[in-house]
Protein backbone atom coordinates (compact mmCIF):
# COMPACT_ATOMS: atom_id res chain seq x y z
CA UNK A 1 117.41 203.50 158.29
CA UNK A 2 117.56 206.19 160.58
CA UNK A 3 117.88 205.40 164.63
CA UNK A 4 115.11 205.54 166.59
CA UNK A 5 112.14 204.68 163.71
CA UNK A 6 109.13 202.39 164.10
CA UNK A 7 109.47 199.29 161.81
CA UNK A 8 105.67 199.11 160.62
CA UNK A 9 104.48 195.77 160.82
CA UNK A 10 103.09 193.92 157.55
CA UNK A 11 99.18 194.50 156.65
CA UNK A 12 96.97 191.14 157.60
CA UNK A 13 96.03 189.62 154.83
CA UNK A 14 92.08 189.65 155.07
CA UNK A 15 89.64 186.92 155.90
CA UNK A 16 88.00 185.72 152.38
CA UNK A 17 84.52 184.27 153.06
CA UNK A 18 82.43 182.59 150.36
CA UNK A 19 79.89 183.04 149.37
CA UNK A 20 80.24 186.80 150.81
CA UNK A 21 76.35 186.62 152.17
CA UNK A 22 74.35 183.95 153.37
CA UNK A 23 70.96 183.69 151.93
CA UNK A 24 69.33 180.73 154.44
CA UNK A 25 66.26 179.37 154.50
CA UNK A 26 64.77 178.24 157.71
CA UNK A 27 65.46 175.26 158.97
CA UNK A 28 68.07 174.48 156.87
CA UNK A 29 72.01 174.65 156.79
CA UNK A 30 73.65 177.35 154.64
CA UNK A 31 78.21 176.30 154.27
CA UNK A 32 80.58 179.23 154.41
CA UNK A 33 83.96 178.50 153.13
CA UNK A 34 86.64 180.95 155.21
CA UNK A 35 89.75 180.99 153.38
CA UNK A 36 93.18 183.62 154.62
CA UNK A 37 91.98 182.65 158.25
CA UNK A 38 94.39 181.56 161.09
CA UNK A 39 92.96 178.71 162.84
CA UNK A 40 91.32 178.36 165.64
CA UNK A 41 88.61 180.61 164.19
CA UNK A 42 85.11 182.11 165.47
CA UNK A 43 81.69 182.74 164.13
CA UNK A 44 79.06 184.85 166.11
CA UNK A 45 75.80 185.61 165.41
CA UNK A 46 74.72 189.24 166.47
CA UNK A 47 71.18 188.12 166.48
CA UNK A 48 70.65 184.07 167.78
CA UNK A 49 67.18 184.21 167.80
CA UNK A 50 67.38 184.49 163.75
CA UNK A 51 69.82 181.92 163.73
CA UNK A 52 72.44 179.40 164.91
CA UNK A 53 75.85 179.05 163.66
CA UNK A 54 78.28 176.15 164.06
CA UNK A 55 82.24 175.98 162.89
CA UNK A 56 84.38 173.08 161.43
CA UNK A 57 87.90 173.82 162.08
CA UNK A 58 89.61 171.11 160.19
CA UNK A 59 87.93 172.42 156.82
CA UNK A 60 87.20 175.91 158.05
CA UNK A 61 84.22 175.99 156.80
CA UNK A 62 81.35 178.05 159.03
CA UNK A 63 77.09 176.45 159.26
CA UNK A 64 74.28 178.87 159.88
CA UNK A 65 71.33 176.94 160.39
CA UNK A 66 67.92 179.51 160.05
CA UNK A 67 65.26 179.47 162.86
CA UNK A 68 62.97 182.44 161.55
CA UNK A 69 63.17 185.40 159.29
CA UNK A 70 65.22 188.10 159.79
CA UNK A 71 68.44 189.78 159.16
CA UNK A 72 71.79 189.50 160.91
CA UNK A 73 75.13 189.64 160.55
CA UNK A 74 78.13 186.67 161.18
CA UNK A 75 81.35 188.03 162.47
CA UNK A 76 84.24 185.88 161.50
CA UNK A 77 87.66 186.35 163.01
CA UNK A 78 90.72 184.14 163.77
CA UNK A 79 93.73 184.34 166.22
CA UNK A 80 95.13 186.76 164.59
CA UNK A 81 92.62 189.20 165.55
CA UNK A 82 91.06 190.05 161.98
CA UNK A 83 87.44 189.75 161.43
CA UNK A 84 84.67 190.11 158.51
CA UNK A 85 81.20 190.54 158.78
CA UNK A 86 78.80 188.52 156.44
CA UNK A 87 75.55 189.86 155.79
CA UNK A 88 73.16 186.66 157.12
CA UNK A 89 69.27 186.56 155.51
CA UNK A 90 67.34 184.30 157.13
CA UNK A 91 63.71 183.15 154.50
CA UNK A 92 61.81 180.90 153.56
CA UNK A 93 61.83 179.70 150.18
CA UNK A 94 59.23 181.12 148.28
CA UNK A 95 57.97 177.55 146.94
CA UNK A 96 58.72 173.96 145.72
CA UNK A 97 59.51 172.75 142.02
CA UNK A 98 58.12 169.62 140.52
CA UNK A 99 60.46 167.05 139.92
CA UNK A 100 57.99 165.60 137.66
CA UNK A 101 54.76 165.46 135.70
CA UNK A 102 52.56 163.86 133.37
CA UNK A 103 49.93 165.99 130.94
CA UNK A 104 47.63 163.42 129.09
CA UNK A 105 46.20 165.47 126.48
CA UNK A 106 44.20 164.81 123.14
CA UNK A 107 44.84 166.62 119.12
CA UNK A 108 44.09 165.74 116.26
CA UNK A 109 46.79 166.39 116.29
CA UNK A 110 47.74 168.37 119.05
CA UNK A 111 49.83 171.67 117.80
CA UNK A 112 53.65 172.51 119.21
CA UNK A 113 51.62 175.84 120.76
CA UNK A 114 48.81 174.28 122.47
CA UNK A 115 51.34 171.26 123.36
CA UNK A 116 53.48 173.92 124.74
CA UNK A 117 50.91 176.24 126.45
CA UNK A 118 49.17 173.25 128.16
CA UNK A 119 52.78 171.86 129.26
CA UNK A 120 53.75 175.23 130.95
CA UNK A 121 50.32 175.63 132.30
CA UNK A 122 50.48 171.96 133.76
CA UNK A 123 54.13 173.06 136.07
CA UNK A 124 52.80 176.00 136.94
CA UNK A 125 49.88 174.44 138.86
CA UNK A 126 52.07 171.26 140.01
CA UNK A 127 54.57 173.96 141.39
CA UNK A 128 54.09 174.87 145.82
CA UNK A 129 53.78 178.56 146.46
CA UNK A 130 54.26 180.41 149.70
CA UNK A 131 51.53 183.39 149.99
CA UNK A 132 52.71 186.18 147.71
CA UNK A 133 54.89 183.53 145.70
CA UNK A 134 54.79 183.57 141.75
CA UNK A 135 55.34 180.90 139.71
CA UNK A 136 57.38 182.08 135.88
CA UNK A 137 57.03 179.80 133.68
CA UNK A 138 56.98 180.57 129.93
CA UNK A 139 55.68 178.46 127.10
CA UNK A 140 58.74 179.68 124.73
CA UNK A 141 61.00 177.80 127.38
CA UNK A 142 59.17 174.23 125.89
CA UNK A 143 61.59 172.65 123.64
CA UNK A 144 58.62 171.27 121.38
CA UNK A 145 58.58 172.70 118.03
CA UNK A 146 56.44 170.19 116.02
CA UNK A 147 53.28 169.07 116.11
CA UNK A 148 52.34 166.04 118.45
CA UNK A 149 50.37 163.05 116.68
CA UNK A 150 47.81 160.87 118.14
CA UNK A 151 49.04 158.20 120.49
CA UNK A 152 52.39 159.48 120.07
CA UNK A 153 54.23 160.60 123.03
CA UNK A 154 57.22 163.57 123.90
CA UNK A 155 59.24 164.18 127.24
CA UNK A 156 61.51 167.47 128.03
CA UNK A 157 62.43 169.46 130.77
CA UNK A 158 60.89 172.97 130.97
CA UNK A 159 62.70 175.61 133.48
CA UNK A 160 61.14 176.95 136.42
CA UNK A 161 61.67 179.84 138.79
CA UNK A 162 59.25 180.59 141.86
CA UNK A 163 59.66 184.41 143.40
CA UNK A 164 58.77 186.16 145.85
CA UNK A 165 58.86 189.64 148.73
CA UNK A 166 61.38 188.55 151.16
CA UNK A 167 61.25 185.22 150.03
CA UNK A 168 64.12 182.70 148.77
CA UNK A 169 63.98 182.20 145.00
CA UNK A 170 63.76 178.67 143.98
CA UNK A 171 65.33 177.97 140.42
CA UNK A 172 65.20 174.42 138.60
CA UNK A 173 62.94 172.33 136.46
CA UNK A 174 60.39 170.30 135.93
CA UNK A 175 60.41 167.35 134.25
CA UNK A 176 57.03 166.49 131.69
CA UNK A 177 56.20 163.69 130.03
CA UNK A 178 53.13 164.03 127.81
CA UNK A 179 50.63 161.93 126.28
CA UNK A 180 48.61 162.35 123.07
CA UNK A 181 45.54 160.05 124.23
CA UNK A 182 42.98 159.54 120.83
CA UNK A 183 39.61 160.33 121.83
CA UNK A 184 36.48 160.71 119.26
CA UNK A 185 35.23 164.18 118.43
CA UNK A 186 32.09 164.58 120.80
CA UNK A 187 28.97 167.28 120.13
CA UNK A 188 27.55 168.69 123.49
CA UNK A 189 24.09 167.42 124.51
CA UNK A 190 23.51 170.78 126.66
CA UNK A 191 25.09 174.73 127.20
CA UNK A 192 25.19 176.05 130.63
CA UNK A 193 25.77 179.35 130.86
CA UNK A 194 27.17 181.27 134.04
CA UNK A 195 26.67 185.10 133.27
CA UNK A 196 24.82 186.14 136.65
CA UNK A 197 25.43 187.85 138.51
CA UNK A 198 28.06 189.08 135.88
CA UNK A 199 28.99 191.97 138.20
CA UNK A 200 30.81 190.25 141.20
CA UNK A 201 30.79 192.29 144.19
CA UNK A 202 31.43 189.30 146.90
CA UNK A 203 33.12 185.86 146.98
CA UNK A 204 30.71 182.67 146.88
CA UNK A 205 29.38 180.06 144.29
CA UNK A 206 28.20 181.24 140.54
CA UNK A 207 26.83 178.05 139.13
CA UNK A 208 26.53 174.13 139.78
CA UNK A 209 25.42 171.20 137.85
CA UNK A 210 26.83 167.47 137.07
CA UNK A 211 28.62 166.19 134.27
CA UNK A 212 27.19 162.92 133.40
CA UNK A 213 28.74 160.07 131.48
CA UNK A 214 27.67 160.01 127.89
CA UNK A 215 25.63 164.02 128.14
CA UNK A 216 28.70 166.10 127.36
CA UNK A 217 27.78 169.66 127.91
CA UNK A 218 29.64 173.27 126.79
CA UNK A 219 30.26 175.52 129.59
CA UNK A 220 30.23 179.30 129.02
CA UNK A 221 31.28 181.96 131.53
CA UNK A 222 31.83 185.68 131.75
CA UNK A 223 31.50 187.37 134.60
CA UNK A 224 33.40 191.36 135.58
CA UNK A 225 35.22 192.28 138.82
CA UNK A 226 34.31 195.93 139.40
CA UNK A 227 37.40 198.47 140.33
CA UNK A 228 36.36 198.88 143.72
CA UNK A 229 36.54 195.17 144.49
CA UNK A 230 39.60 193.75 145.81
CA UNK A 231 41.42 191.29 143.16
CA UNK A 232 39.42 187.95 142.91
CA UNK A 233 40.29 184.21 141.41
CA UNK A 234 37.05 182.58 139.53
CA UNK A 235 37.69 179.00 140.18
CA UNK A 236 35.53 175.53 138.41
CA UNK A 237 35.88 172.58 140.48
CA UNK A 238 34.89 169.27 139.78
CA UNK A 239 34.07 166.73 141.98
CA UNK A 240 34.26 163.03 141.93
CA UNK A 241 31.22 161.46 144.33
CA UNK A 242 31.45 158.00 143.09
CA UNK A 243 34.03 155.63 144.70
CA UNK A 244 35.37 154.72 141.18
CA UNK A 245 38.06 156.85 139.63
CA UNK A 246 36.60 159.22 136.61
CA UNK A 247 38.11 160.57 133.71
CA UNK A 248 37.48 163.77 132.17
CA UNK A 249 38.04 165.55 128.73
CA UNK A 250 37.77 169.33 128.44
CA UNK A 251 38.54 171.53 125.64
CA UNK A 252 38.56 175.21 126.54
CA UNK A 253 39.55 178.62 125.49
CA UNK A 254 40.57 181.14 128.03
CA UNK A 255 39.94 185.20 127.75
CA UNK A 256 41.21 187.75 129.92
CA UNK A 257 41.83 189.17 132.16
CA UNK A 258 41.23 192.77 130.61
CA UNK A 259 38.81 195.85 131.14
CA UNK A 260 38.19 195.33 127.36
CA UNK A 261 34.97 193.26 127.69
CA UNK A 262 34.60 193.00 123.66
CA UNK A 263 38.42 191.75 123.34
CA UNK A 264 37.89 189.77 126.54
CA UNK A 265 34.77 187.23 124.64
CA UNK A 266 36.79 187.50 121.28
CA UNK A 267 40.11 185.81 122.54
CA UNK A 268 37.64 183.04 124.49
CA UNK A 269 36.15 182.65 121.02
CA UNK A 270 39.00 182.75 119.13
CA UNK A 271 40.82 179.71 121.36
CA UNK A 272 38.17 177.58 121.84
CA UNK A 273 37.03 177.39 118.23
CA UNK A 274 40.91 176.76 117.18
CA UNK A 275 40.61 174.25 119.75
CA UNK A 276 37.53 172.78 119.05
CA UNK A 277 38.38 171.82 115.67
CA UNK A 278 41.70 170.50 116.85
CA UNK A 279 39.67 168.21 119.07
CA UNK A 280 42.93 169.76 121.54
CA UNK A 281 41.63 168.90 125.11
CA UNK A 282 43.62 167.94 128.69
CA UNK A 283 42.42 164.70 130.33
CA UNK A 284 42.05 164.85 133.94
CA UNK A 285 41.61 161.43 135.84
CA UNK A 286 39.81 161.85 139.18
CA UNK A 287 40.35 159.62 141.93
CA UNK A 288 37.48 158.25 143.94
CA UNK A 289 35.87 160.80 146.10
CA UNK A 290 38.08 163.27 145.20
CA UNK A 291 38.50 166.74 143.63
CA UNK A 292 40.34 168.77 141.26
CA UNK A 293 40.54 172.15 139.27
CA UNK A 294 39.96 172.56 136.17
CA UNK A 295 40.10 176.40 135.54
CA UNK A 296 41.82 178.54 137.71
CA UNK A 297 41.94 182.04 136.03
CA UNK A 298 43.04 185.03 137.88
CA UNK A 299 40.81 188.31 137.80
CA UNK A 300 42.41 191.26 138.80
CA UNK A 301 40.09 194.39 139.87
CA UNK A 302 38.22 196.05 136.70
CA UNK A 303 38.94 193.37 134.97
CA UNK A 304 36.52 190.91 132.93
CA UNK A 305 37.38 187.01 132.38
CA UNK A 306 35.38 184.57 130.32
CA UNK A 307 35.80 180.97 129.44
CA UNK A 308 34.42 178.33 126.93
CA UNK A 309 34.74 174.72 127.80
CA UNK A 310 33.47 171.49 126.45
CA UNK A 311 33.65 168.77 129.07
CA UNK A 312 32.69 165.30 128.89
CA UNK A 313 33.34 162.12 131.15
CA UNK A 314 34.77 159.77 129.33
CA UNK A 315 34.73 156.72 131.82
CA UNK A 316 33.10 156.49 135.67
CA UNK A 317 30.42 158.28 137.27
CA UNK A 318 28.92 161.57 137.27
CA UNK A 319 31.45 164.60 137.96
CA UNK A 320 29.60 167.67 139.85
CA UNK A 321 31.14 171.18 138.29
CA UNK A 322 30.83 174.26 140.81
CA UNK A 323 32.34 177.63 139.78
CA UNK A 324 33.00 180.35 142.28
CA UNK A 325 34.64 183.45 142.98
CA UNK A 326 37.43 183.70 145.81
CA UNK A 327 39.92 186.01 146.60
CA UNK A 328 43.13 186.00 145.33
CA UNK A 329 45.40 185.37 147.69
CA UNK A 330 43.04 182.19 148.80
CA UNK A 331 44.30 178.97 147.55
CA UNK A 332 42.20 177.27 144.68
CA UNK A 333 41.78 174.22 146.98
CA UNK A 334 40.30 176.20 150.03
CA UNK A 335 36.54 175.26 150.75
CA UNK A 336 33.97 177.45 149.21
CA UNK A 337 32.11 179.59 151.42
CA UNK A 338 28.31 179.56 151.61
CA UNK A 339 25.87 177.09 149.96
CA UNK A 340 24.07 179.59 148.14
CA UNK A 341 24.31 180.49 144.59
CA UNK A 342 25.55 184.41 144.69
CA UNK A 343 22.29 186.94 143.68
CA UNK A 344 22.80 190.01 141.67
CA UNK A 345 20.80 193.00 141.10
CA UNK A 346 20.62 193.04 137.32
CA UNK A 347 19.68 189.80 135.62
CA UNK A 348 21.72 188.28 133.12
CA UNK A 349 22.03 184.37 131.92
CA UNK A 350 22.46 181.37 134.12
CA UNK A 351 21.29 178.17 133.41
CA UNK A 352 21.21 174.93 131.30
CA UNK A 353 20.21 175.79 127.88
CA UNK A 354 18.73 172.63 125.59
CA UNK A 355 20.93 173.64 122.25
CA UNK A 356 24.69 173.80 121.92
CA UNK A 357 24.77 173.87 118.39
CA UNK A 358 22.70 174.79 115.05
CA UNK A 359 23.59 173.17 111.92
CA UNK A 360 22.19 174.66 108.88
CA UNK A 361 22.69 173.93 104.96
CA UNK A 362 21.13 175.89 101.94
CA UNK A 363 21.50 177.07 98.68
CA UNK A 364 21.78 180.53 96.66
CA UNK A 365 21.89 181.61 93.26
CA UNK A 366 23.72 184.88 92.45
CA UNK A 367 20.71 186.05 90.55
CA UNK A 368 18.69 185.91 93.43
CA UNK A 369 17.54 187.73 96.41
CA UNK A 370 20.03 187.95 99.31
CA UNK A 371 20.60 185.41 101.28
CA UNK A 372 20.63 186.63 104.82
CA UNK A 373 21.82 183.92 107.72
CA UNK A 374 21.32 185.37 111.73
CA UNK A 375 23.65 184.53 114.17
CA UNK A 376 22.55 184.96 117.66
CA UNK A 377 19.02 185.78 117.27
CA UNK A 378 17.28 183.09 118.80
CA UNK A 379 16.52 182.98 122.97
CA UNK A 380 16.90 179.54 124.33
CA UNK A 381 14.78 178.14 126.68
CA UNK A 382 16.30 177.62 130.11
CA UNK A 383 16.06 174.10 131.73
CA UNK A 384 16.75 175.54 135.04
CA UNK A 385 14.37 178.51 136.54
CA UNK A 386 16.40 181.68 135.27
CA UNK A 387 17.12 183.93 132.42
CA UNK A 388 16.37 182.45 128.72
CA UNK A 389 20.00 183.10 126.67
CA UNK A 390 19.24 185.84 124.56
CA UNK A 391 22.19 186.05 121.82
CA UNK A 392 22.86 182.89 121.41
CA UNK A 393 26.57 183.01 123.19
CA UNK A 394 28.41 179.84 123.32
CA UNK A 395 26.47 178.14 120.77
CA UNK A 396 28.40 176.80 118.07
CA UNK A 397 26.22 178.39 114.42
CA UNK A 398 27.66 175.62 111.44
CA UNK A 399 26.43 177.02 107.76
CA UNK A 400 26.80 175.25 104.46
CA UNK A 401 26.17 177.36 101.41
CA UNK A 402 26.20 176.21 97.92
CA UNK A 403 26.45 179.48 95.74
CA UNK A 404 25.13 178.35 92.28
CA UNK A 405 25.87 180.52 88.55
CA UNK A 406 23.25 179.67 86.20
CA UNK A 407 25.25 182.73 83.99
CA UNK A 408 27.22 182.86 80.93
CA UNK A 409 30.03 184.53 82.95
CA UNK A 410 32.07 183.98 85.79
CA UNK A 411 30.23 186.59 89.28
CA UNK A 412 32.14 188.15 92.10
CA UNK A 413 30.71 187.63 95.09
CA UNK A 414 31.18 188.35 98.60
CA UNK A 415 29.90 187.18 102.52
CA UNK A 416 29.73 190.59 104.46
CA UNK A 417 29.30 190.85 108.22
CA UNK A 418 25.99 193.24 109.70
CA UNK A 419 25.92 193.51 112.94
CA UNK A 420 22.15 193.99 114.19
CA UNK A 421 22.32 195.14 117.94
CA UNK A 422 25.88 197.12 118.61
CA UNK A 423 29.22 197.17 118.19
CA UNK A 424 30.61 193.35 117.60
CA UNK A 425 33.85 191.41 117.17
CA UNK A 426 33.72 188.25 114.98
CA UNK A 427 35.71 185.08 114.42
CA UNK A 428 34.77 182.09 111.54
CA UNK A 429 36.14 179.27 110.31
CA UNK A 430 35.39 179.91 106.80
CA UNK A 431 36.66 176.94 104.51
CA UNK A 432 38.66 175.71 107.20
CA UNK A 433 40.34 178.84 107.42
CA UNK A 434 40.90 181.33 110.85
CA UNK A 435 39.07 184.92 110.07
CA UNK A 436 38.47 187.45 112.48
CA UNK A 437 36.73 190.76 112.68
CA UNK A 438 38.17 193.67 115.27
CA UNK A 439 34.77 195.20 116.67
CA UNK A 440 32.40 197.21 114.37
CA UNK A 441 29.69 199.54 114.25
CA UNK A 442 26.16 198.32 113.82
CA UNK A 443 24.60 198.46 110.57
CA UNK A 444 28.14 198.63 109.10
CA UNK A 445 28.71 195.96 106.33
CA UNK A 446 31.96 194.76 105.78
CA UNK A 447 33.45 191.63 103.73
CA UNK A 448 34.74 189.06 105.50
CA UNK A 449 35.11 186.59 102.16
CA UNK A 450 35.22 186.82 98.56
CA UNK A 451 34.54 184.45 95.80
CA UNK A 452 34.16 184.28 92.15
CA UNK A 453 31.69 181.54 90.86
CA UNK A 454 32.70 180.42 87.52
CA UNK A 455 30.07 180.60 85.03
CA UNK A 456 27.05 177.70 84.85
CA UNK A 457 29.27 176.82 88.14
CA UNK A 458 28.98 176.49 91.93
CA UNK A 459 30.81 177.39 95.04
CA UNK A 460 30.44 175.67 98.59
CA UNK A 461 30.74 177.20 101.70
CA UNK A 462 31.44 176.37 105.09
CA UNK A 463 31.31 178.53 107.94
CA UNK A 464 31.27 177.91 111.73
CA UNK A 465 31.33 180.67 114.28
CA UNK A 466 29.64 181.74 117.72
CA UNK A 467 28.53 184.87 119.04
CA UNK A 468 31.12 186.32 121.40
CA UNK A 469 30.85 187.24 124.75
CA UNK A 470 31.10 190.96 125.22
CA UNK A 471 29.34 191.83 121.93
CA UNK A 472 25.67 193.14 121.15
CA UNK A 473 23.94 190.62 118.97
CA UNK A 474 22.49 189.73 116.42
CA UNK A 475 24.96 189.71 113.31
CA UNK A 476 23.91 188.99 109.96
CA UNK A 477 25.75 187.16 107.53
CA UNK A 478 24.87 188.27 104.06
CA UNK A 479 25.67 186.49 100.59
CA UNK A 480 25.54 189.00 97.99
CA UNK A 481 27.19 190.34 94.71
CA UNK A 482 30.71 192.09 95.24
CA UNK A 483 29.52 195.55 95.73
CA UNK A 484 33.64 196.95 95.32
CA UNK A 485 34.48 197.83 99.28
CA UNK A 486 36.89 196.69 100.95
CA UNK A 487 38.45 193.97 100.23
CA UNK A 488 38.78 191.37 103.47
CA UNK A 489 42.69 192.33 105.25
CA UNK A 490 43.14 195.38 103.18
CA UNK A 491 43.59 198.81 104.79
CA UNK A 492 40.91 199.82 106.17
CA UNK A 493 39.09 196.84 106.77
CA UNK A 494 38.32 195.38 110.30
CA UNK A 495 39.08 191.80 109.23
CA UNK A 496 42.62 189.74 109.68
């Protein structure tokens, strides 16, 4: 080496810090392992008011303890003169997790989807939220693949992650245990209806009535938040007045949120008739002089939401049901402003109506005349002063047809849908079996069913739908010869 150079002295090693940033919530310690250090080491804060800091030098480990939100940074440095700076983020988590739940549901049996559905819905709502804080929580993540019986029983663990704008994520699970309670089918002594005023253009209470033991009742709503509204919640809360604890059964079947008002009262249809005939419900036990929600559906500006529920109390006193509109970013608990039922400007349905349900039986020969059966032609009186419920919505239309062949020969036949009014979705339960229309023009006549009747034979039957929400009405159902259209599912026909 020549005289006179500079030996260069070795590069430090650097100061390892894990994790490499501190994500803290406040009010709670956050443990920074420092590893290459020499001890004694430091830790400052550049920011204290954010946050404090504290050092272990026998494990070298580093504690920042959050006050409030903010950013920072740590600077770490030993003897040797080295430092690192660690990005500090000071939050609060954006929510809690459940450790644990219990859904006591009914089925008949109850189905892996709605067992599923009603388990993810059920951690959801038991998770906390911060404002701004969203609960994901998907019904594919249920590890129930069968259906459940009645009585039977099935626990799991479903994951859970709660989000959020400068907010902590929370990740973890929820643990559900849930009950298949066997309950008799029920019919509904009374419809109310909550349709006015259907456009919502402030926050306050839609409809009220009580839920009495032994008068179950069907509940239909559908109401629209305009575009120039700010994003709402439409909330039904039932109250227990009594000092004895009350339990409730409620079968329902959510639609929307959508601007498609038609697609909105199809899905609601759709559910609650799958549902219905499922007897698939959620039992909710209310505790004396206490309260609880039962729907809490989101509804987004321009967007419609409807609902069909059939609620009964099953054991206790009466159960008063109010529905109203908040804002979104209000809790579902918070206390509803106003007494008042909300007034609108154009009248639409709201009431108690005295019929949930027509049955009807009858018989046809193919030889004969038509046979033509309305749905949703007949208005309802109204129990309470308001609107009679023109259309029939939310009243469930059962039809039994025997289709008699006095002939030699076996005859095609078909049931066609004709809507009266407008354009109108469908959905049956035709022979047990799940068949929908997509919308159609009126006057148009399209099969939903075809039959042949063997000769000096008959053919029975069964049909139950309800006139959606969202659709003009009346429909005609009409029995009559094949005429060669369409067959029901084939290209170009509006039924699947």
């Amino acid at each position: 080496m020549p005289s006179g150079s500079v030996i260069p002295s070795p590069t430090q090693p650097p100061i390892l810090v894990t994790p490499a940033a501190a994500a803290v919530p406040v009010g709670a310690p956050v443990s920074l392992a420092i590893g290459s250090a020499i001890s004694p080491i430091a830790a400052v804060l550049r920011d204290p008011a954010i946050a404090s800091v504290s050092i272990d030098q026998a494990s070298q480990r580093v504690t920042i303890t959050g006050k409030i939100p903010g950013t920072t940074i740590v600077t770490v440095s030993d003897v040797r003169g080295v430092s690192r700076d660690v990005p500090v983020r000071v939050a609060y988590f954006a929510g809690a997790i459940a450790q644990r739940i219990t859904v006591a549901l009914t089925g008949d049996p109850a189905s892996s989807e709605f067992v599923r559905e009603q388990a993810s819905r059920a951690v959801r709502e038991a998770a906390q939220t911060r404002p701004g804080a969203q609960v994901v929580v998907s019904a594919d993540d249920v590890p129930l693949r069968h259906p459940l019986e009645q009585d039977d029983i099935a626990s799991f663990d479903v994951p859970v992650l709660i989000q959020g704008n400068d907010l902590l994520e929370v990740d973890g699970s929820t643990h559900v245990d849930v009950q298949n309670v066997a309950v008799p089918r029920i019919s509904p002594d009374s419809l109310m209806v909550s349709d006015y005023p259907e456009r919502l253009t402030e926050n306050g209470m839609l409809f009220t009535a009580d839920l009495r033991d032994q008068q179950p009742s069907r509940f239909l709503y559908f109401h629209y938040n305009p575009p120039d509204q700010p994003s709402r919640r439409i909330v039904l809360r039932a109250e227990n007045l009594s000092r004895e604890p009350s339990i409730v059964q409620f079968i329902s079947g959510r639609g929307g949120p959508s601007s498609n008002e038609m697609e909105v009262g199809h899905t609601a249809t759709k559910r609650f008739l799958v549902n219905l005939v499922q007897n698939q419900g959620r039992l909710l036990t209310l505790a004396g002089n206490s309260s609880t929600e039962i729907v809490s559906q989101d509804m987004p500006a321009g967007s419609v939401v409807c609902n069909l529920l059939q609620l009964r109390v099953l054991s206790g006193g009466s159960v008063h049901l109010t529905l109203f509109a908040q804002n979104a970013d209000q809790s579902p608990e918070d206390a509803i402003g106003g007494g008042a039922l909300l007034e609108g400007s154009h009248l639409h349905a709201r009431g108690i109506y005295p019929i949930a349900e027509f049955h009807f039986a009858t018989q046809w020969r193919v030889d004969g005349e038509y046979l033509e059966l309305p749905v949703g032609q007949l208005p309802l009186p109204n129990h309470l002063r308001g609107q009679a419920l023109s259309g029939d919505y939310g009243v469930l239309q059962s039809f039994v047809v025997n289709v008699e062949n006095p002939l030699g020969t076996p005859q095609a036949i078909a049931v066609y849908e004709n809507p009266r009014g407008g354009r109108a979705t469908g959905t049956y339960l035709i022979d047990g079996v799940l068949v929908q229309s997509h919308q159609v023009p009126p006057y148009s006549r399209y099969k939903v069913r075809q039959y042949v009747v063997p000769a000096h034979g008959f053919v029975r039957v069964t049909i139950v739908t309800m006139p959606e929400a969202g659709s003009s009405l009346p429909l005609r159902l009409i029995f009559a010869p094949d005429d060669g259209s369409v067959s029901p599912a084939a290209p170009g026909s509006p039924i699947y």
